[in-house]
Protein backbone atom coordinates (compact mmCIF):
# COMPACT_ATOMS: atom_id res chain seq x y z
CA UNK A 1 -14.92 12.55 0.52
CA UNK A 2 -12.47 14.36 -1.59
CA UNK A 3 -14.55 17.55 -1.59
CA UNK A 4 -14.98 17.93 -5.13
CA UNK A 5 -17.91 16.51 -7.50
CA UNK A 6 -17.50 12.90 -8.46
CA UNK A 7 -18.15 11.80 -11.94
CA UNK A 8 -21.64 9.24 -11.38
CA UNK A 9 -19.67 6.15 -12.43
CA UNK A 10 -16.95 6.37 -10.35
CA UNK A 11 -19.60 7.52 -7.46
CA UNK A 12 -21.77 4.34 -8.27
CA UNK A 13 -18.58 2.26 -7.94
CA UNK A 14 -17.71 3.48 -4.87
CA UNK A 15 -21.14 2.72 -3.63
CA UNK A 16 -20.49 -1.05 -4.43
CA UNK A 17 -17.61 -0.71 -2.62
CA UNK A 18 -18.59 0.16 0.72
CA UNK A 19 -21.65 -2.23 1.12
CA UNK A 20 -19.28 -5.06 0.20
CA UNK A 21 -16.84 -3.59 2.98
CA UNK A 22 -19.88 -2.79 5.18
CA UNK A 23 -21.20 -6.97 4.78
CA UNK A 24 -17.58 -8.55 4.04
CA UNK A 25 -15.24 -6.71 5.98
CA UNK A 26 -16.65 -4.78 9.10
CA UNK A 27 -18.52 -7.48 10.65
CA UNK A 28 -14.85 -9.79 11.07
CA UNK A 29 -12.01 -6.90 10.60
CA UNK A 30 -11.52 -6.68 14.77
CA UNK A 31 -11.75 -11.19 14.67
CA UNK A 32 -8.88 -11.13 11.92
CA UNK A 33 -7.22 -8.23 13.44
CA UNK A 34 -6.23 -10.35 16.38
CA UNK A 35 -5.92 -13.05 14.64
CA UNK A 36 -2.60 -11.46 12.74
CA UNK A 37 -4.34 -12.05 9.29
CA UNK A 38 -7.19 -11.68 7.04
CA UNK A 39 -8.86 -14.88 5.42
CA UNK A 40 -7.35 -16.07 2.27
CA UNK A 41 -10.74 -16.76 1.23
CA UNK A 42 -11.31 -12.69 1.20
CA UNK A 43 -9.04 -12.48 -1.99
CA UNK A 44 -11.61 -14.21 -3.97
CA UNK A 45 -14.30 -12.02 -2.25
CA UNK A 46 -12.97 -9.01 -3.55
CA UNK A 47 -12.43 -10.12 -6.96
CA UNK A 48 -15.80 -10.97 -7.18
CA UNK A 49 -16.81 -7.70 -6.27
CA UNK A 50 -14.53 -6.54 -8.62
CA UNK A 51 -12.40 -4.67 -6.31
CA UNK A 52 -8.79 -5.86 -7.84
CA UNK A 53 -6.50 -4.87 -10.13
CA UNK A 54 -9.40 -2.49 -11.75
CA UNK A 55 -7.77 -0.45 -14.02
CA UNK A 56 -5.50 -4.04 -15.87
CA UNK A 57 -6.76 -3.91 -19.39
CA UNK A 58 -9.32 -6.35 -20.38
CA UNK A 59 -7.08 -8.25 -22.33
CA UNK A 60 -5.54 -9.80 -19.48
CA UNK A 61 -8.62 -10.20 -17.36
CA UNK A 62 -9.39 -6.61 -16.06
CA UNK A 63 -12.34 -3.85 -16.52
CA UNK A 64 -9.55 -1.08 -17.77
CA UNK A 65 -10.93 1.68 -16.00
CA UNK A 66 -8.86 4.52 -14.94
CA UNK A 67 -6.59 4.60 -12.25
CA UNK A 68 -8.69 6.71 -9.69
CA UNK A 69 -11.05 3.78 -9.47
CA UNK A 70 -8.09 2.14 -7.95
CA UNK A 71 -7.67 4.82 -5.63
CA UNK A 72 -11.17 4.24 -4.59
CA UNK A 73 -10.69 0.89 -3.34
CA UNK A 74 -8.00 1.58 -0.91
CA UNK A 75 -9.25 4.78 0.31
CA UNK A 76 -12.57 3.60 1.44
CA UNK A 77 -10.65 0.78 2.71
CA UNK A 78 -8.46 3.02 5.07
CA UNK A 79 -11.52 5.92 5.53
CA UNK A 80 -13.29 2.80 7.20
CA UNK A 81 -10.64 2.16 9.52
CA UNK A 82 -9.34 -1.29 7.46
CA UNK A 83 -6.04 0.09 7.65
CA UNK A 84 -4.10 -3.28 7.35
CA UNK A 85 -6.25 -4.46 4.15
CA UNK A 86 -6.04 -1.26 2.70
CA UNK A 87 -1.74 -1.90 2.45
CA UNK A 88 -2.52 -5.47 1.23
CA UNK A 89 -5.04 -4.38 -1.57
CA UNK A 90 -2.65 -1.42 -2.12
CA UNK A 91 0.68 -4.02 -3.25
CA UNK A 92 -1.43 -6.30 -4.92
CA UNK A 93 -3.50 -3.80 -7.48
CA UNK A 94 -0.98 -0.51 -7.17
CA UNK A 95 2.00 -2.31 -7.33
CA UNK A 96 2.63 -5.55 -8.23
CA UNK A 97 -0.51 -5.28 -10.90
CA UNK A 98 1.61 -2.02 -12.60
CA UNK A 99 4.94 -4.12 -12.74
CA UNK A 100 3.22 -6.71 -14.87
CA UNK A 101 1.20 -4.17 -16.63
CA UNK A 102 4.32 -2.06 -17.98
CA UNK A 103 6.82 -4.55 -18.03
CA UNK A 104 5.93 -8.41 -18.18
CA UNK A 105 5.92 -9.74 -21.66
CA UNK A 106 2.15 -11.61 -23.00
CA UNK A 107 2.75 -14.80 -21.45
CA UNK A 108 3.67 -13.53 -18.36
CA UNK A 109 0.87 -11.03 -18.61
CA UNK A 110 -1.42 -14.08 -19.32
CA UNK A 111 0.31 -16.44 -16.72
CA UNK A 112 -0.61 -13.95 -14.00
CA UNK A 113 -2.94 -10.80 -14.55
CA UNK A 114 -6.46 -12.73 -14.65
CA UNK A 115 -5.76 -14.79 -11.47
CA UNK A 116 -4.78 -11.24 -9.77
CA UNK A 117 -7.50 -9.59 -11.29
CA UNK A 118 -10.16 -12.69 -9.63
CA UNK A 119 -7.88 -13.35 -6.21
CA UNK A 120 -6.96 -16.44 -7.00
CA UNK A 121 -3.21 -15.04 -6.98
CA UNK A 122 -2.12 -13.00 -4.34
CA UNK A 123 0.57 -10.88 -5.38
CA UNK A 124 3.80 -9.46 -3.27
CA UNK A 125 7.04 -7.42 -4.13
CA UNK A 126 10.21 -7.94 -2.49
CA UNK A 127 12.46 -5.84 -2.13
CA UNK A 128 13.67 -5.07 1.35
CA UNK A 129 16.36 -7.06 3.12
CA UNK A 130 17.13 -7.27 6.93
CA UNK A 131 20.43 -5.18 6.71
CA UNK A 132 19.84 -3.35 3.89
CA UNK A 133 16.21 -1.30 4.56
CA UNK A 134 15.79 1.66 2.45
CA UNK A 135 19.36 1.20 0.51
CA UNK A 136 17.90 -0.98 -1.99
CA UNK A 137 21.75 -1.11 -3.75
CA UNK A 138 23.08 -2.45 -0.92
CA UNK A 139 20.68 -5.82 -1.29
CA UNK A 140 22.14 -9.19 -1.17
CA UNK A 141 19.89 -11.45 -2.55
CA UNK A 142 21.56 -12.99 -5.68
CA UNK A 143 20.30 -14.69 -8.87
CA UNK A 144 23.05 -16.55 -10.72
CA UNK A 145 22.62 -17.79 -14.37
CA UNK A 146 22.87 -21.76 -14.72
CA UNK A 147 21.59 -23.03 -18.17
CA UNK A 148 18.16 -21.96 -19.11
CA UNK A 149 17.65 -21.27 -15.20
CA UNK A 150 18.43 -18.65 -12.67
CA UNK A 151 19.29 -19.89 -9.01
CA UNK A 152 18.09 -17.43 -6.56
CA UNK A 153 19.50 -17.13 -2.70
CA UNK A 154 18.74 -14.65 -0.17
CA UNK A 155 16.35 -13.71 2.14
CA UNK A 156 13.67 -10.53 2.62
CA UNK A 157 12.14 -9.07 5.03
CA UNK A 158 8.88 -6.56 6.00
CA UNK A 159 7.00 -8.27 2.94
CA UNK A 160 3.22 -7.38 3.13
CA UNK A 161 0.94 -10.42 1.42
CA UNK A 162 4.21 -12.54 1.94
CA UNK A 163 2.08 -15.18 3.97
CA UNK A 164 -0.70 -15.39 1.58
CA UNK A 165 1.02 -14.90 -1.91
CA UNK A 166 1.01 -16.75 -4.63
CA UNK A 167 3.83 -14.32 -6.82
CA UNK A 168 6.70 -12.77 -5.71
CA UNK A 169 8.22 -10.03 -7.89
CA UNK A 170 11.49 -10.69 -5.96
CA UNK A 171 14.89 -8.23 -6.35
CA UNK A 172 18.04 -9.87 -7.17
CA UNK A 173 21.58 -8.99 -7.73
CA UNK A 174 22.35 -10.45 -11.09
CA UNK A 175 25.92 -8.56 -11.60
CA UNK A 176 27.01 -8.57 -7.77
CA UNK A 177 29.73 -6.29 -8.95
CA UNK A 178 27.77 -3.77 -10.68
CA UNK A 179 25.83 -2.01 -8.29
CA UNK A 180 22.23 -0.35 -8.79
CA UNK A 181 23.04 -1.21 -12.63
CA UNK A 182 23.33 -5.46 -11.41
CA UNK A 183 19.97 -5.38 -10.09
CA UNK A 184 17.14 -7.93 -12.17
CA UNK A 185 13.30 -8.79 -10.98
CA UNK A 186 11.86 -11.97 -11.08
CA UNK A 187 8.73 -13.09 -11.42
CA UNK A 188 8.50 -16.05 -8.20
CA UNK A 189 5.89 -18.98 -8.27
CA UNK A 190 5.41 -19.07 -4.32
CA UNK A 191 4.89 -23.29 -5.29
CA UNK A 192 8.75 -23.62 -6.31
CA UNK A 193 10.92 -25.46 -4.49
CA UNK A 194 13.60 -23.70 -2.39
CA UNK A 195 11.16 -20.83 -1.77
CA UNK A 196 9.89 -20.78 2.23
CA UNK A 197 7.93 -17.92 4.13
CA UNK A 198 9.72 -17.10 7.62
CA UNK A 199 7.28 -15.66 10.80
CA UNK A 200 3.96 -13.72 9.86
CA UNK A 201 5.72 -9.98 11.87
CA UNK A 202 4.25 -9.15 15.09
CA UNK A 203 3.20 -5.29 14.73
CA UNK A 204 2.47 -2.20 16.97
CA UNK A 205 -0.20 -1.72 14.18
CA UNK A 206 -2.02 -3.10 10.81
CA UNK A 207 -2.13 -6.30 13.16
CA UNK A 208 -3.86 -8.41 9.85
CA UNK A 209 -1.76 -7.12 7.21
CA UNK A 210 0.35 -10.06 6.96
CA UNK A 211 3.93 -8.91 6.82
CA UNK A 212 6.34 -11.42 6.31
CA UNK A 213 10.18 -12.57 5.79
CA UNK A 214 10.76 -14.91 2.65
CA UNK A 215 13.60 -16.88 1.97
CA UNK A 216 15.39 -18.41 -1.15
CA UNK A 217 17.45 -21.59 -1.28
CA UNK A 218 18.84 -22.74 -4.10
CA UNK A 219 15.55 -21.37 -5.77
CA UNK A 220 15.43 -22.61 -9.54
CA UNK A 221 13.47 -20.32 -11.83
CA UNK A 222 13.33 -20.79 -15.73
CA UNK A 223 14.68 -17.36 -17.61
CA UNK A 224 11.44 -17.02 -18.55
CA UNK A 225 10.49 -15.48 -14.91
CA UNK A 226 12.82 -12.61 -15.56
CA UNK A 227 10.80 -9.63 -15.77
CA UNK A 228 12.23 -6.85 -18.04
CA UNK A 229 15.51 -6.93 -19.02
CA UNK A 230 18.50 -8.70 -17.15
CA UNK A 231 20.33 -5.37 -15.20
CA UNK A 232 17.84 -3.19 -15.49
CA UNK A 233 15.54 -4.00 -12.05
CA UNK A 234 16.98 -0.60 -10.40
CA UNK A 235 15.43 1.74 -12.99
CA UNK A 236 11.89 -0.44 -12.94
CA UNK A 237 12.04 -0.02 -9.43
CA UNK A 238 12.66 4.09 -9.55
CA UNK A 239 9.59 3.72 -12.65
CA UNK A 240 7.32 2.46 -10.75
CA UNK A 241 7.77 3.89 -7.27
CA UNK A 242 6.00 7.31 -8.33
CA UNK A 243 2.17 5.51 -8.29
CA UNK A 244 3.32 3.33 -4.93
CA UNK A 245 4.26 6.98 -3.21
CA UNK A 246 1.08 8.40 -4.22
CA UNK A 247 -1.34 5.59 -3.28
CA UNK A 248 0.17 5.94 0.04
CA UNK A 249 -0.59 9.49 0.25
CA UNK A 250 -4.08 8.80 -0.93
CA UNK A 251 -4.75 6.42 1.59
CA UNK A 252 -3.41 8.57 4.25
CA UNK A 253 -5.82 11.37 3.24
CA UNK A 254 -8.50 8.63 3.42
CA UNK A 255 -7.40 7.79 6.86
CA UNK A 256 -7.24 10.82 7.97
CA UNK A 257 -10.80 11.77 7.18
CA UNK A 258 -12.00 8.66 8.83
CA UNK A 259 -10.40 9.53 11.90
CA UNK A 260 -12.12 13.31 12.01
CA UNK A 261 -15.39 12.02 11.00
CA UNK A 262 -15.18 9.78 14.39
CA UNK A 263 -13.72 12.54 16.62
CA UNK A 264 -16.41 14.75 15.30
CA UNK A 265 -19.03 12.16 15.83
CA UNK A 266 -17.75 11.69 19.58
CA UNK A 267 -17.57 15.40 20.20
CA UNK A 268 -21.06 15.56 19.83
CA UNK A 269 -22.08 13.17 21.92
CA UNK A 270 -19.49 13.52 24.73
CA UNK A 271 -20.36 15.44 27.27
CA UNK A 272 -17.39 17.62 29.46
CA UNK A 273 -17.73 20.34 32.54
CA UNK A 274 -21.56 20.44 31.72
CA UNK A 275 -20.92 20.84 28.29
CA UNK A 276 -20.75 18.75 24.89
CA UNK A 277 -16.97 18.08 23.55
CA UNK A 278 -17.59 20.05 20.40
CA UNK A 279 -18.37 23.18 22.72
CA UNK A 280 -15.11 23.56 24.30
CA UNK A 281 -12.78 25.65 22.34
CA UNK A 282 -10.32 23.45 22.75
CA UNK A 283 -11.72 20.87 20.86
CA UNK A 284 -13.14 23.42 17.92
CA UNK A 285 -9.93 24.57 17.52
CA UNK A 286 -8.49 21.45 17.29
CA UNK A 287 -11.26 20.14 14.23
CA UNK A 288 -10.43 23.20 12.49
CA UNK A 289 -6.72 22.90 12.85
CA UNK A 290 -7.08 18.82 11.32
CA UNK A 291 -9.68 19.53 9.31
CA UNK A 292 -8.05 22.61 7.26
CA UNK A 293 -4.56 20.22 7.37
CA UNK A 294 -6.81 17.17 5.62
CA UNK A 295 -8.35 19.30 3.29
CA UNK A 296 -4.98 21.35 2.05
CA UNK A 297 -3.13 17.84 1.63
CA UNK A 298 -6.31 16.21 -0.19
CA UNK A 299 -6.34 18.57 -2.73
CA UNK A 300 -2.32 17.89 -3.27
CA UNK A 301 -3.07 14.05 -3.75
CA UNK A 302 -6.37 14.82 -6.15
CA UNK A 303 -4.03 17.16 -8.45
CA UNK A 304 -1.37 13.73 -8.31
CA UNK A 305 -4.14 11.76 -9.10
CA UNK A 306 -4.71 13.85 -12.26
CA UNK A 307 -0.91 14.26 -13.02
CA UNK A 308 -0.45 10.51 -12.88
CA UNK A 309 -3.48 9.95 -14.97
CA UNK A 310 -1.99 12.63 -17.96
CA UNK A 311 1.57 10.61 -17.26
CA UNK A 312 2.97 13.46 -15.78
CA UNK A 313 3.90 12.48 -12.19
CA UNK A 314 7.24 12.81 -11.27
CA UNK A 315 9.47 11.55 -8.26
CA UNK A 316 10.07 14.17 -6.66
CA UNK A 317 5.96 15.37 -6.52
CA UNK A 318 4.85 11.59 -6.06
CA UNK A 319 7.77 11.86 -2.52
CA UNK A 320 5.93 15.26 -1.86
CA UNK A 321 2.26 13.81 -1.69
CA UNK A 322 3.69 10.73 0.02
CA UNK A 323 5.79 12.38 2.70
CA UNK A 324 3.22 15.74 3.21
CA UNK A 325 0.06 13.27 3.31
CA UNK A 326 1.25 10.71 5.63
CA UNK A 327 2.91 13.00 8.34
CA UNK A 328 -0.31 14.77 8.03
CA UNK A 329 -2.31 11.48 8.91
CA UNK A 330 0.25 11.07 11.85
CA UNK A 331 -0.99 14.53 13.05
CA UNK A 332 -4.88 14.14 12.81
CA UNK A 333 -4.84 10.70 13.80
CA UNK A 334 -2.48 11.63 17.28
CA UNK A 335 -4.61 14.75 17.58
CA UNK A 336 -7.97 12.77 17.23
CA UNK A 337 -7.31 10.06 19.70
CA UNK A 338 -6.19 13.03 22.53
CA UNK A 339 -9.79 14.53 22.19
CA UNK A 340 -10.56 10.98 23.00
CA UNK A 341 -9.16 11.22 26.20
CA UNK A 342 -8.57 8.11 28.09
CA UNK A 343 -11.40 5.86 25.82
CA UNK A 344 -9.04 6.94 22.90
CA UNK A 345 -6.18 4.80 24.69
CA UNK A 346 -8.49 1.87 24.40
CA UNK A 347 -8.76 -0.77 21.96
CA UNK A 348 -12.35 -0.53 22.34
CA UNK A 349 -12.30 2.63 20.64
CA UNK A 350 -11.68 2.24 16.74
CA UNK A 351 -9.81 5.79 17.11
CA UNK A 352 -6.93 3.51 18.89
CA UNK A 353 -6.28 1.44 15.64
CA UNK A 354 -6.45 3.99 13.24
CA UNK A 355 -3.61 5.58 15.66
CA UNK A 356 -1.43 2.88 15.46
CA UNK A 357 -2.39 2.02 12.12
CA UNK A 358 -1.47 5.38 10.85
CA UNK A 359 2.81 5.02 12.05
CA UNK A 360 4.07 2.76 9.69
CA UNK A 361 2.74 5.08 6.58
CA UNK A 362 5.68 7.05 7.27
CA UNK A 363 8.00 4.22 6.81
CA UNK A 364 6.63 1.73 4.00
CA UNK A 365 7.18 2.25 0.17
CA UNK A 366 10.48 5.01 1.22
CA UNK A 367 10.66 7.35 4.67
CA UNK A 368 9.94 10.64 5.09
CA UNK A 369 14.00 10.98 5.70
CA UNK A 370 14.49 9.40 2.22
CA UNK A 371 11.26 11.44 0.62
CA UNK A 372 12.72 14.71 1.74
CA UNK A 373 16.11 13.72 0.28
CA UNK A 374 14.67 12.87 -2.66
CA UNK A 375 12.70 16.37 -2.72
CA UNK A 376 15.90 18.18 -1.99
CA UNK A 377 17.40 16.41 -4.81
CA UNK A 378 14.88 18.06 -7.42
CA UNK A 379 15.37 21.49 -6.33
CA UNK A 380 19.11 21.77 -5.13
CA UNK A 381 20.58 18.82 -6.97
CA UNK A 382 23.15 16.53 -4.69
């Protein structure tokens, strides 16, 4: 899939991956598609399989592999046309796993990591509110010393897992008065009083990717659920946004590819003005056109892959692979579903979903507004 040799390990584990997709996943994905939600149940199936959380060091429950094994989860996830589970999977092991990872102290580590690493915690991070969307300084969520406790109130919003999670890492203004600097994260038992889940979002796409507004009331965690240090939340957020931004990319590659490998499967069996699909130039040009764009961001992503494994990814290249790789998915996926024709506009088609899937890549985990800013930033300054 990514057009270069793949080491037989990784290759064998990829394997296992797509027969427990193929038996697991495919047979149900369009029954819990319109159902709004996957299985909770499907959790524990993956980390069975062995499919979460890989590269967690074995000390707190995982296998330690390297990160690209990671990448292989969600990517066959999203090449398969699993577009919603592939974002779920995604927070869980490429976000809210790394957050623990780098930052949580043992117990916390210990509390948490195993039952993430097995699916019998579903993990979530909050950080958007409804008025505040990308401006994560403007939040209003608020955590307020009282003894040995924090009281948390607020409310977020767009929260993938948020109807099936068992941990929130939830952002909170600690110092109202000090900006990005008054931000903290918290480590949220879903079982606490005060916390509730608002609707499960209605979507134009990822239909089972449960996306969700939370609320706190008067929410009572000990001091011991602070994660990090007290002030610091902004800078763990701007840490550990560099691997989210990439994933995404990755998974929009995978997407991608999925998408041309139907259209070019359908071009060969459609047939047009006495001809097959794939004849027409139209349609030839077209393939090449997607085909060269998939293949020139792909590389991009595999040399992030390799920068992030080395510890070398910065913002500003982790915004490029993001932004480049999921307008590119856009692109093929729009320019698939018009060789489609009319059968493309069809939810009968799979080429449909991955359509609508593909729109919200450009908005999750930062725009491409905010990931061209941030580009600009590195090379012109503000």
């Amino acid at each position: 899939m990514n057009n270069r040799r793949e080491p037989e390990e990784r290759a064998m584990f990829r394997d296992m991956v797509v027969k427990v997709l193929e038996s697991q996943v495919k047979p149900h994905y369009e029954e819990w598609d319109e159902a709004g939600i996957v299985p909770r149940q499907l959790w524990r199936t993956f980390g069975e399989a062995g499919m979460l959380c890989v590269d967690v060091p074995e000390d707190f429950g995982g296998v330690g592999v390297p990160f690209d094994y990671s990448i292989v989860v969600g990517a066959e996830l999203a090449r398969m046309g699993f577009g919603a589970l592939a974002t779920n999977v995604m927070v869980h092991s490429d976000i809210v796993a790394p957050y623990l990872t780098n930052l949580a102290n043992d117990e916390q580590k210990q509390r948490w990591l195993p039952k993430m690493v097995s699916g019998e915690a579903v993990g979530a991070i909050a950080m958007t509110e409804p008025g505040a969307g990308s401006d994560l300084q403007a939040m209003r969520t608020s955590a307020k010393r009282d003894g040995n406790d924090y009281v948390l109130n607020g409310s977020k919003t767009f929260i993938t897992n948020g109807q099936h999670a068992d941990m929130v890492i939830v952002a909170a203004k600690t110092d109202p008065a000090a900006g990005a600097k008054g931000i903290s994260l918290f480590l949220v038992d879903t079982s606490l009083p005060g916390f509730s889940r608002g609707r499960n979002l209605d979507k134009i796409g990822q239909h089972c990717g449960d996306t969700s507004e939370l609320f706190f009331e008067d929410l009572r965690v000990p001091a011991s659920a602070l994660l990090g240090e007290e002030g610091k939340g902004f800078v763990y957020l701007m840490t550990e946004l560099p691997r989210e931004r990439l994933v995404i990319g990755a998974l929009g590659c995978a997407a991608a590819r999925g998408a041309l490998d139907l259209t070019i499967a359908y071009a060969d069996e459609r047939e047009l003005f006495g001809q097959k699909l794939k004849q027409l130039q139209n349609t030839r040009f077209r393939i090449a056109e997607m085909e060269s764009d998939y293949r020139i961001n792909q590389a991009f992503i595999n040399e992030c892959i390799d920068l992030y494994s080395d510890g070398e990814l910065d913002a500003a290249t982790a915004s490029m692979a993001k932004y480049s790789a999921t307008e590119m998915q856009c692109r093929v996926a729009d320019g698939c579903l018009q060789l489609f024709g009319g059968y493309g506009y069809t939810t009968e088609y799979p080429i449909s979903r991955a359509f609508t899937d593909a729109r919200v890549q450009r908005i999750y985990g930062g725009t491409s507004e905010v990931m061209k800013e941030v580009i600009a930033r590195s090379i012109l300054g503000k």
